[in-house]
C-alpha atoms as a PDB file:
ATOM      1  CA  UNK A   1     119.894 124.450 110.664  1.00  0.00           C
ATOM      2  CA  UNK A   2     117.401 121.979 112.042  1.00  0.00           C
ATOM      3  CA  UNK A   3     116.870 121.250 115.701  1.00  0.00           C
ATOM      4  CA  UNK A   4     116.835 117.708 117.257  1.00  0.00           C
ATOM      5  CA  UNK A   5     116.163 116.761 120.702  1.00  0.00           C
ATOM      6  CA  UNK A   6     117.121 113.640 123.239  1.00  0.00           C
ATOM      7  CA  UNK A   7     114.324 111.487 124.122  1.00  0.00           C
ATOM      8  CA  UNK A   8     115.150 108.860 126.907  1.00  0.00           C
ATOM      9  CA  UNK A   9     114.354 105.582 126.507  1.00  0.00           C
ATOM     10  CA  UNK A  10     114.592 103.293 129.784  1.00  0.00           C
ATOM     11  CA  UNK A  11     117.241 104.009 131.980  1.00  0.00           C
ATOM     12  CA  UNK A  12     119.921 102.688 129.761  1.00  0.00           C
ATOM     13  CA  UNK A  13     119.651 104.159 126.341  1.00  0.00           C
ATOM     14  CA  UNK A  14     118.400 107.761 124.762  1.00  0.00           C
ATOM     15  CA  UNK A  15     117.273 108.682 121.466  1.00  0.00           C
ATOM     16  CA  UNK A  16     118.540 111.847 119.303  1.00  0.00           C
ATOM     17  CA  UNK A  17     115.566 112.701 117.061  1.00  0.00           C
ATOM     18  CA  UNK A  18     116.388 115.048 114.091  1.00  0.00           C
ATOM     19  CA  UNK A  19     113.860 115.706 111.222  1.00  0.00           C
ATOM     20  CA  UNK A  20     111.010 113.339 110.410  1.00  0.00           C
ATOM     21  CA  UNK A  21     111.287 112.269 107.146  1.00  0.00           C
ATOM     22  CA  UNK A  22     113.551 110.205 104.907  1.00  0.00           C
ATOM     23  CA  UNK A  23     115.981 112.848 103.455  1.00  0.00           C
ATOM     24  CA  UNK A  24     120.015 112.338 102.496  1.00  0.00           C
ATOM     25  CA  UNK A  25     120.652 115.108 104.422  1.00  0.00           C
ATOM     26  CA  UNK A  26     118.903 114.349 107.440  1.00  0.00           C
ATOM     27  CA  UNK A  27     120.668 111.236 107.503  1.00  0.00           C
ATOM     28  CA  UNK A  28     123.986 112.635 106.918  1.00  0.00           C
ATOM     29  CA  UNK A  29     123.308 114.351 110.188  1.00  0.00           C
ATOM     30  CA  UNK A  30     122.551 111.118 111.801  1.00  0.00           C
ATOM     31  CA  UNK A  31     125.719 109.623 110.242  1.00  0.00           C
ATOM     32  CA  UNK A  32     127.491 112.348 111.444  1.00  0.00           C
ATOM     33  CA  UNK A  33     126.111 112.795 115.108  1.00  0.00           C
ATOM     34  CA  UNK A  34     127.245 108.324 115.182  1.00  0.00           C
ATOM     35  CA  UNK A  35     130.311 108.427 113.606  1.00  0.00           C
ATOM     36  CA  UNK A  36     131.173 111.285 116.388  1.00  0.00           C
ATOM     37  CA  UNK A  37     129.766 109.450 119.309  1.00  0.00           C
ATOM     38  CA  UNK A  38     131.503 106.213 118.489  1.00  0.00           C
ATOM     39  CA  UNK A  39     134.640 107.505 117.821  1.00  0.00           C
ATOM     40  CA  UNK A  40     134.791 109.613 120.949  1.00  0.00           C
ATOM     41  CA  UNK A  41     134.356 106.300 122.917  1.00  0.00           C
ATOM     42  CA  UNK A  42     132.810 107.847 125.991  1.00  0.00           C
ATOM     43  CA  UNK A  43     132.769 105.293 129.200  1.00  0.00           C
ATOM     44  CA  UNK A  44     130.157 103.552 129.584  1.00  0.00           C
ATOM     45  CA  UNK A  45     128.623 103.996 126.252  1.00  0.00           C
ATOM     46  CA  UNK A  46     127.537 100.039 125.095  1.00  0.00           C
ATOM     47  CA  UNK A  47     126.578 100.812 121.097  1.00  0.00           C
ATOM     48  CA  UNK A  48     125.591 103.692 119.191  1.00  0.00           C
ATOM     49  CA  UNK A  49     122.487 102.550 116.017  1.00  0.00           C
ATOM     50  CA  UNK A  50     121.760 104.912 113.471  1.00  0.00           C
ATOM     51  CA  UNK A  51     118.335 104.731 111.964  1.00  0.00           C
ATOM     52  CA  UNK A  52     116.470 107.194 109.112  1.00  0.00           C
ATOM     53  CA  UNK A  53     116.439 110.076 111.332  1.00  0.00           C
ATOM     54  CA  UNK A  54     117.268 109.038 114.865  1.00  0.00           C
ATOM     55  CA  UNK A  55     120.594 108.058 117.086  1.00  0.00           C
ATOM     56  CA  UNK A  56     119.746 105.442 119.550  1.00  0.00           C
ATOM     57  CA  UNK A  57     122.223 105.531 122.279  1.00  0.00           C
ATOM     58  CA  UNK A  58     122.684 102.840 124.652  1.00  0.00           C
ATOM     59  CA  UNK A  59     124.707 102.937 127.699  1.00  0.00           C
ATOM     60  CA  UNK A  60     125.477 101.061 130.991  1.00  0.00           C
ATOM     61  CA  UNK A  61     124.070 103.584 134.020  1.00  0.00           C
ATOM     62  CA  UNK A  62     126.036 102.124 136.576  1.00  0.00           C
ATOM     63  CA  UNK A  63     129.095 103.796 134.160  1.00  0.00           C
ATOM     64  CA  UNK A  64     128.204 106.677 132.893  1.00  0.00           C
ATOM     65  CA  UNK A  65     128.229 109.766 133.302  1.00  0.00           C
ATOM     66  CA  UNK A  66     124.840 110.844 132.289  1.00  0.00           C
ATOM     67  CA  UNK A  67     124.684 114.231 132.331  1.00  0.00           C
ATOM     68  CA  UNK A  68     128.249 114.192 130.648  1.00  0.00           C
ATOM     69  CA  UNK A  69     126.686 111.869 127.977  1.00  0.00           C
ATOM     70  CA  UNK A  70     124.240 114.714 127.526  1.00  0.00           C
ATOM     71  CA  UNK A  71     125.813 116.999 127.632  1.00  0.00           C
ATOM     72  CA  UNK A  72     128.629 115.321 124.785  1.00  0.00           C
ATOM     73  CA  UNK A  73     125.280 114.663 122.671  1.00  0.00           C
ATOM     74  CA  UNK A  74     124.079 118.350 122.830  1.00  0.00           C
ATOM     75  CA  UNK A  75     127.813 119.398 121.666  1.00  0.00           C
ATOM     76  CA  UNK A  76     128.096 116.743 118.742  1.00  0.00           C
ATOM     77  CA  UNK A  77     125.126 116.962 117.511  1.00  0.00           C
ATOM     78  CA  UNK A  78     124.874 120.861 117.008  1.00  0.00           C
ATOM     79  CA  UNK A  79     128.128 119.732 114.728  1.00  0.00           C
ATOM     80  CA  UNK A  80     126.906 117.120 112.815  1.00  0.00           C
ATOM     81  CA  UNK A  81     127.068 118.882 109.764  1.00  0.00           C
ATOM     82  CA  UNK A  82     130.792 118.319 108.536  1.00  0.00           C
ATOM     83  CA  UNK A  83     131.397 115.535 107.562  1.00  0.00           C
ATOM     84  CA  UNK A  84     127.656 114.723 105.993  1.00  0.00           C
ATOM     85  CA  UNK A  85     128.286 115.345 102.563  1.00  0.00           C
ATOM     86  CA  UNK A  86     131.483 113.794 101.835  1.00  0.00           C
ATOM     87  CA  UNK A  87     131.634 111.469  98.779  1.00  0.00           C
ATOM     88  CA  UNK A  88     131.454 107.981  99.063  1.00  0.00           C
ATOM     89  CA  UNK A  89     132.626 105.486  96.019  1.00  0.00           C
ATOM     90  CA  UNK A  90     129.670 103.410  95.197  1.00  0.00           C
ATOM     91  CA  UNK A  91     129.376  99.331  96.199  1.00  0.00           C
ATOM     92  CA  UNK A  92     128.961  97.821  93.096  1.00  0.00           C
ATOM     93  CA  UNK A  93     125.961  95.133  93.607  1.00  0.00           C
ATOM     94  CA  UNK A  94     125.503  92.737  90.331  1.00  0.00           C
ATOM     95  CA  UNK A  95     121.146  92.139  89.435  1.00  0.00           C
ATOM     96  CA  UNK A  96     119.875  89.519  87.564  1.00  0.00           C
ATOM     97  CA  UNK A  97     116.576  91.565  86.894  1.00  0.00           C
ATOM     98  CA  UNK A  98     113.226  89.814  85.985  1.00  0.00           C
ATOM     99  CA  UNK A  99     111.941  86.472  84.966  1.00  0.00           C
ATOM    100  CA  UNK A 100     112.044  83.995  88.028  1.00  0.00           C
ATOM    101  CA  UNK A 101     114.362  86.038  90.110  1.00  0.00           C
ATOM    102  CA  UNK A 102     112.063  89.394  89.785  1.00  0.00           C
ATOM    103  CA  UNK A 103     108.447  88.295  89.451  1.00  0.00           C
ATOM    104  CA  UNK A 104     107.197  91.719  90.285  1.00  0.00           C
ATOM    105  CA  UNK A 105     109.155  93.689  87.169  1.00  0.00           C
ATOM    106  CA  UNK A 106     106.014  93.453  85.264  1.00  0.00           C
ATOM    107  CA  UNK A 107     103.911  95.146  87.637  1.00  0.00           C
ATOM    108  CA  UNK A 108     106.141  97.936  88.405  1.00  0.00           C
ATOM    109  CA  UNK A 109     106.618  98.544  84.773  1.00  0.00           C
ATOM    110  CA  UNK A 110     102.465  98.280  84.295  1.00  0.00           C
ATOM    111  CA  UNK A 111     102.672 101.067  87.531  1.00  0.00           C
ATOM    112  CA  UNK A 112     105.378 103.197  85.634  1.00  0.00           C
ATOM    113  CA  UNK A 113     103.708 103.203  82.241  1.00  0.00           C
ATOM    114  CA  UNK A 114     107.123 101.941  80.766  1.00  0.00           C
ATOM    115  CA  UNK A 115     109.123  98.735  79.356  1.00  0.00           C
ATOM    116  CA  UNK A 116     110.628  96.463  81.768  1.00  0.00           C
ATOM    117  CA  UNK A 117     113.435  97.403  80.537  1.00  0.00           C
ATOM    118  CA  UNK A 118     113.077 101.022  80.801  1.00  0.00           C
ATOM    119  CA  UNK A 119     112.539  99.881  84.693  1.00  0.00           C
ATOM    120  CA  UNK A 120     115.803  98.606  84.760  1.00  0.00           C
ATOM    121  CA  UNK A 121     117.795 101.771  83.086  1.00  0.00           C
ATOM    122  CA  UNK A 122     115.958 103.862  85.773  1.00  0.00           C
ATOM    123  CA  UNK A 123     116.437 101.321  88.469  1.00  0.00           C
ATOM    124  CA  UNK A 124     120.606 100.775  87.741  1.00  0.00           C
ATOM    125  CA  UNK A 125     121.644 104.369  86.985  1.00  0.00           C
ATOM    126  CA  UNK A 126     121.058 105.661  90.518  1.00  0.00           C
ATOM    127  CA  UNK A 127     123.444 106.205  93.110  1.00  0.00           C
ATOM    128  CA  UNK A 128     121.398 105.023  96.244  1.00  0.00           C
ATOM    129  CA  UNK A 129     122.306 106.340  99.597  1.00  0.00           C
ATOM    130  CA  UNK A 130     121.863 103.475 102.677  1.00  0.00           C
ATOM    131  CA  UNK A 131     119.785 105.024 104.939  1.00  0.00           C
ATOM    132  CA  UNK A 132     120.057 102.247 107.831  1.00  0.00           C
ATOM    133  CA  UNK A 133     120.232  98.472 108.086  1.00  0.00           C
ATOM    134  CA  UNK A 134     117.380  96.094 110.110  1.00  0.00           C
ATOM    135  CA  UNK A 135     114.690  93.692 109.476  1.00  0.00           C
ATOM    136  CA  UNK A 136     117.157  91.046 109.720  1.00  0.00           C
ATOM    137  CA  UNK A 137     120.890  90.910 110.099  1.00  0.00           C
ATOM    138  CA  UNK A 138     122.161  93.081 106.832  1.00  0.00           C
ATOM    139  CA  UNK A 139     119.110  94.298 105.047  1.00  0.00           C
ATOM    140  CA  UNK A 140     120.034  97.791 104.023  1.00  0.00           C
ATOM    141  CA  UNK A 141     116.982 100.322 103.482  1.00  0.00           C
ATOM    142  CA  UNK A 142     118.322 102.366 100.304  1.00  0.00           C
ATOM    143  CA  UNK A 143     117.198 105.670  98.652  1.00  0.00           C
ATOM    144  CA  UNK A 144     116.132 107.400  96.514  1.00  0.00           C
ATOM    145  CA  UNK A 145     114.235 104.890  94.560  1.00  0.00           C
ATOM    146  CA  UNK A 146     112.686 107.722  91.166  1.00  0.00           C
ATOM    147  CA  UNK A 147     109.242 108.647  91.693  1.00  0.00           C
ATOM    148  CA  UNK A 148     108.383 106.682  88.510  1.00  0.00           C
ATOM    149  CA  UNK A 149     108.977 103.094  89.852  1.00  0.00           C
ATOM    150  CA  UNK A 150     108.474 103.818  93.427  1.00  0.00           C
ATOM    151  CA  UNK A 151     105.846 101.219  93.755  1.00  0.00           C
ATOM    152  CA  UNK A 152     104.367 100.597  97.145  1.00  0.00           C
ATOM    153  CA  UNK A 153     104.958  97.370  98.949  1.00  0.00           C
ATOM    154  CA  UNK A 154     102.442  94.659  98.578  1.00  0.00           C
ATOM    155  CA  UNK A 155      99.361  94.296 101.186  1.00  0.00           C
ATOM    156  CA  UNK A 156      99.721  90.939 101.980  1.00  0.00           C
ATOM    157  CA  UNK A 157     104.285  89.754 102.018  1.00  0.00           C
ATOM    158  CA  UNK A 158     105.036  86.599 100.705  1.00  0.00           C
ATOM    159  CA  UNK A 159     105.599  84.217 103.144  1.00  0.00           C
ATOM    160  CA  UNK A 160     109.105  83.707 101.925  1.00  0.00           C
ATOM    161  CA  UNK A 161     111.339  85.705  99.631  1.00  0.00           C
ATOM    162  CA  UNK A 162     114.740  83.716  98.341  1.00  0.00           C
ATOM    163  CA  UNK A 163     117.944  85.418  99.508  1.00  0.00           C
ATOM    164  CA  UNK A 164     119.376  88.156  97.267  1.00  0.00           C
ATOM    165  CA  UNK A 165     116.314  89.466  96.078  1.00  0.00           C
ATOM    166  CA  UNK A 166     115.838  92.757  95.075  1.00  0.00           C
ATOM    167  CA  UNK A 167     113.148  94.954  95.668  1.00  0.00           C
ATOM    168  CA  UNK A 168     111.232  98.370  95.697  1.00  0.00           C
ATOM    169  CA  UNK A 169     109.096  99.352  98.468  1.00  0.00           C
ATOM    170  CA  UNK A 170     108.255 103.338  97.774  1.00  0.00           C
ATOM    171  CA  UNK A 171     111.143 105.344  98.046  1.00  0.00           C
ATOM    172  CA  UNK A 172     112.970 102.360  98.871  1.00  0.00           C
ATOM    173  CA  UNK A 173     114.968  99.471  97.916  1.00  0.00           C
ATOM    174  CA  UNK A 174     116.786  96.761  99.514  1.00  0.00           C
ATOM    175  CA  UNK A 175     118.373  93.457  99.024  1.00  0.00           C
ATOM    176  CA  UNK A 176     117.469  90.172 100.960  1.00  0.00           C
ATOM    177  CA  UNK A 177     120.139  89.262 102.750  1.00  0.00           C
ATOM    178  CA  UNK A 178     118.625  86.332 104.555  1.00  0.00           C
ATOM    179  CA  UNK A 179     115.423  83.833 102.923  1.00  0.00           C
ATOM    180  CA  UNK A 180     112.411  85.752 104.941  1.00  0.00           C
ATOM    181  CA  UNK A 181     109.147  86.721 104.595  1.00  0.00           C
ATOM    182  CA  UNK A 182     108.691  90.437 102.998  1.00  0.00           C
ATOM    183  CA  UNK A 183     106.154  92.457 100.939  1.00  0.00           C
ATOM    184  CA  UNK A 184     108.307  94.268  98.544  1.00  0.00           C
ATOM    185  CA  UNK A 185     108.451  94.585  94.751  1.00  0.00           C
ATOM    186  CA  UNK A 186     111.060  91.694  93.448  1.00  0.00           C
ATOM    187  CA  UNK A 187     112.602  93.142  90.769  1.00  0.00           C
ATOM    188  CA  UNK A 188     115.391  91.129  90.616  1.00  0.00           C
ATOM    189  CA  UNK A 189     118.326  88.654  92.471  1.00  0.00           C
ATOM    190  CA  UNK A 190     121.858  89.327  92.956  1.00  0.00           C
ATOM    191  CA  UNK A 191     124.711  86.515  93.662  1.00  0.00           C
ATOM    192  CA  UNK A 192     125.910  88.904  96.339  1.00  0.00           C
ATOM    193  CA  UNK A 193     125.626  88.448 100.183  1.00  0.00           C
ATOM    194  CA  UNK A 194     124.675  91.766 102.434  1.00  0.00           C
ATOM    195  CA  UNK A 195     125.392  89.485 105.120  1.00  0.00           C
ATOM    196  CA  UNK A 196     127.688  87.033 105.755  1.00  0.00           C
ATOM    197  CA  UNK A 197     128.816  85.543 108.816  1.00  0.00           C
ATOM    198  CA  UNK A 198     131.878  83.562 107.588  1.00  0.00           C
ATOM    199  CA  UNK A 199     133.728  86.887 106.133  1.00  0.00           C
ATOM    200  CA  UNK A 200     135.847  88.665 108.267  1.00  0.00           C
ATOM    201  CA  UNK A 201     133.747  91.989 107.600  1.00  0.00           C
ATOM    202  CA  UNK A 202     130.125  90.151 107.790  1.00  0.00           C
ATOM    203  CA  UNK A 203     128.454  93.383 106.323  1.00  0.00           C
ATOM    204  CA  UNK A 204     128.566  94.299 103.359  1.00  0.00           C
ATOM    205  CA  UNK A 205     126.851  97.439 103.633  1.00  0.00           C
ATOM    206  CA  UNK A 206     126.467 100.085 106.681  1.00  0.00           C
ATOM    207  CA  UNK A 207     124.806 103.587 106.711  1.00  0.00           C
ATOM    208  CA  UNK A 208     125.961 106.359 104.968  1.00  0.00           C
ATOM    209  CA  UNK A 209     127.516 103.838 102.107  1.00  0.00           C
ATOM    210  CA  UNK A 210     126.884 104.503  98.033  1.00  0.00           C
ATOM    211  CA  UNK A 211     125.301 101.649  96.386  1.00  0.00           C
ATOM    212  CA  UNK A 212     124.410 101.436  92.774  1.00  0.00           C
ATOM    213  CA  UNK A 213     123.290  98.018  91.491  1.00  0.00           C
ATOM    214  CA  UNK A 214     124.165  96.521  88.026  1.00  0.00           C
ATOM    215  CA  UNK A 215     122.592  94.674  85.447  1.00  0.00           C
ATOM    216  CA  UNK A 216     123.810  91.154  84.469  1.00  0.00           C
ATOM    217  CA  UNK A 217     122.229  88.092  82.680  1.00  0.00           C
ATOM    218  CA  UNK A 218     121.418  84.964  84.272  1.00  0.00           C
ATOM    219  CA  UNK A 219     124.715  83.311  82.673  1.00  0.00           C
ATOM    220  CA  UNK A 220     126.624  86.067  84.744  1.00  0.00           C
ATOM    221  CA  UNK A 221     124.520  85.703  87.708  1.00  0.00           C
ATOM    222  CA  UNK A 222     125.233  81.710  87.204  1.00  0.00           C
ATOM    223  CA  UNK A 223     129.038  82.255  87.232  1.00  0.00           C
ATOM    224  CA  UNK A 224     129.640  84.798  90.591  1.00  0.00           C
ATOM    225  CA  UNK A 225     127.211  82.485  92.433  1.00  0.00           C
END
């Protein structure tokens, strides 16, 4: 088992550092150690934000018990191995890959050595684990991108990217959930919204959800937008 250790961070929040890398099972941990935390609703205790590899707690000091927080922390986290692994049934997320909507899909098949179409089949057939959402209000950082199209971001963003886009950064991929600047690979568009502030659950991702996109054409895409 791996070690982690608190790190405070002001005098109103504390950070729970496991392993330093971006690895499923070091997130599950994190997932774990949150979903704990939250559900124990411990006074004082404002929100609980999972990241890669971290738990940011934040907490009102004129409430809480700290050393009780600490000490609750400590206890959950040296647990946080349960409930990890359990399976999750994918999000279903329709792409409209290439041509105006992915203007990068050349390029990361030219990087790949393969048919852009060969970078979809490898793109749509995983089962992508979100790892954390930020950036903006529902971007979801997903993983494993394969090694083969795992194309690093470009130096210099765009100065905007349309919502929906998708894209590769590395190990990475993500939809737009907002029009933004950003510096990833567009592969693609999807009619979807990560975010949206109308429906009564305005995220349509959070960590520790399966995601595994789907190719459509752009008469498809034209019909769910």
């Amino acid at each position: 088992m791996s070690a982690f250790r608190i790190v405070p961070a002001g005098d109103s929040a504390v950070i729970v550092e496991f392993e330093d890398r971006i690895d499923p099972a070091v997130n599950a941990r994190v997932i774990a150690l949150c979903d704990a935390l939250q559900a124990a609703a411990i006074a004082g205790v404002r929100d609980v934000v999972p990241t890669f590899r971290s738990v940011a707690v934040y907490f009102d000091p004129l409430r809480t018990d700290y050393p009780g927080l600490l000490s609750r922390i400590e206890t959950e986290g040296g647990c946080a191995w349960a409930d990890g692994s359990r399976a999750r049934t994918p999000i279903r997320i329709p792409v409209c890959y290439g041509g105006d909507f992915g203007p990068d899909l050349s390029q990361v098949a030219a990087f790949a050595h393969m048919s852009e179409g060969d970078v979809i089949a490898l793109h749509s057939s995983r089962v992508y684990r979100v790892f954390m959402l930020g950036f903006v209000a529902g971007f979801a950082y997903m993983g494993i991108v394969d090694a083969r199209i795992a194309v690093p971001r470009h130096s210099t963003p765009r100065v905007r990217v349309p919502l929906g886009s998708v894209g590769i950064a590395g190990v990475q991929t993500g939809i737009y959930p907002a029009e933004t600047p950003g510096g990833w690979q567009l592969i693609g568009r999807t009619p979807v919204r990560p975010f949206d502030a109308a429906r009564d659950e305005p995220f349509l991702m959070k960590a520790g959800d399966a995601v595994q996109f789907a190719p459509i054409d752009r008469a498809e895409y034209d019909r769910l937008r």
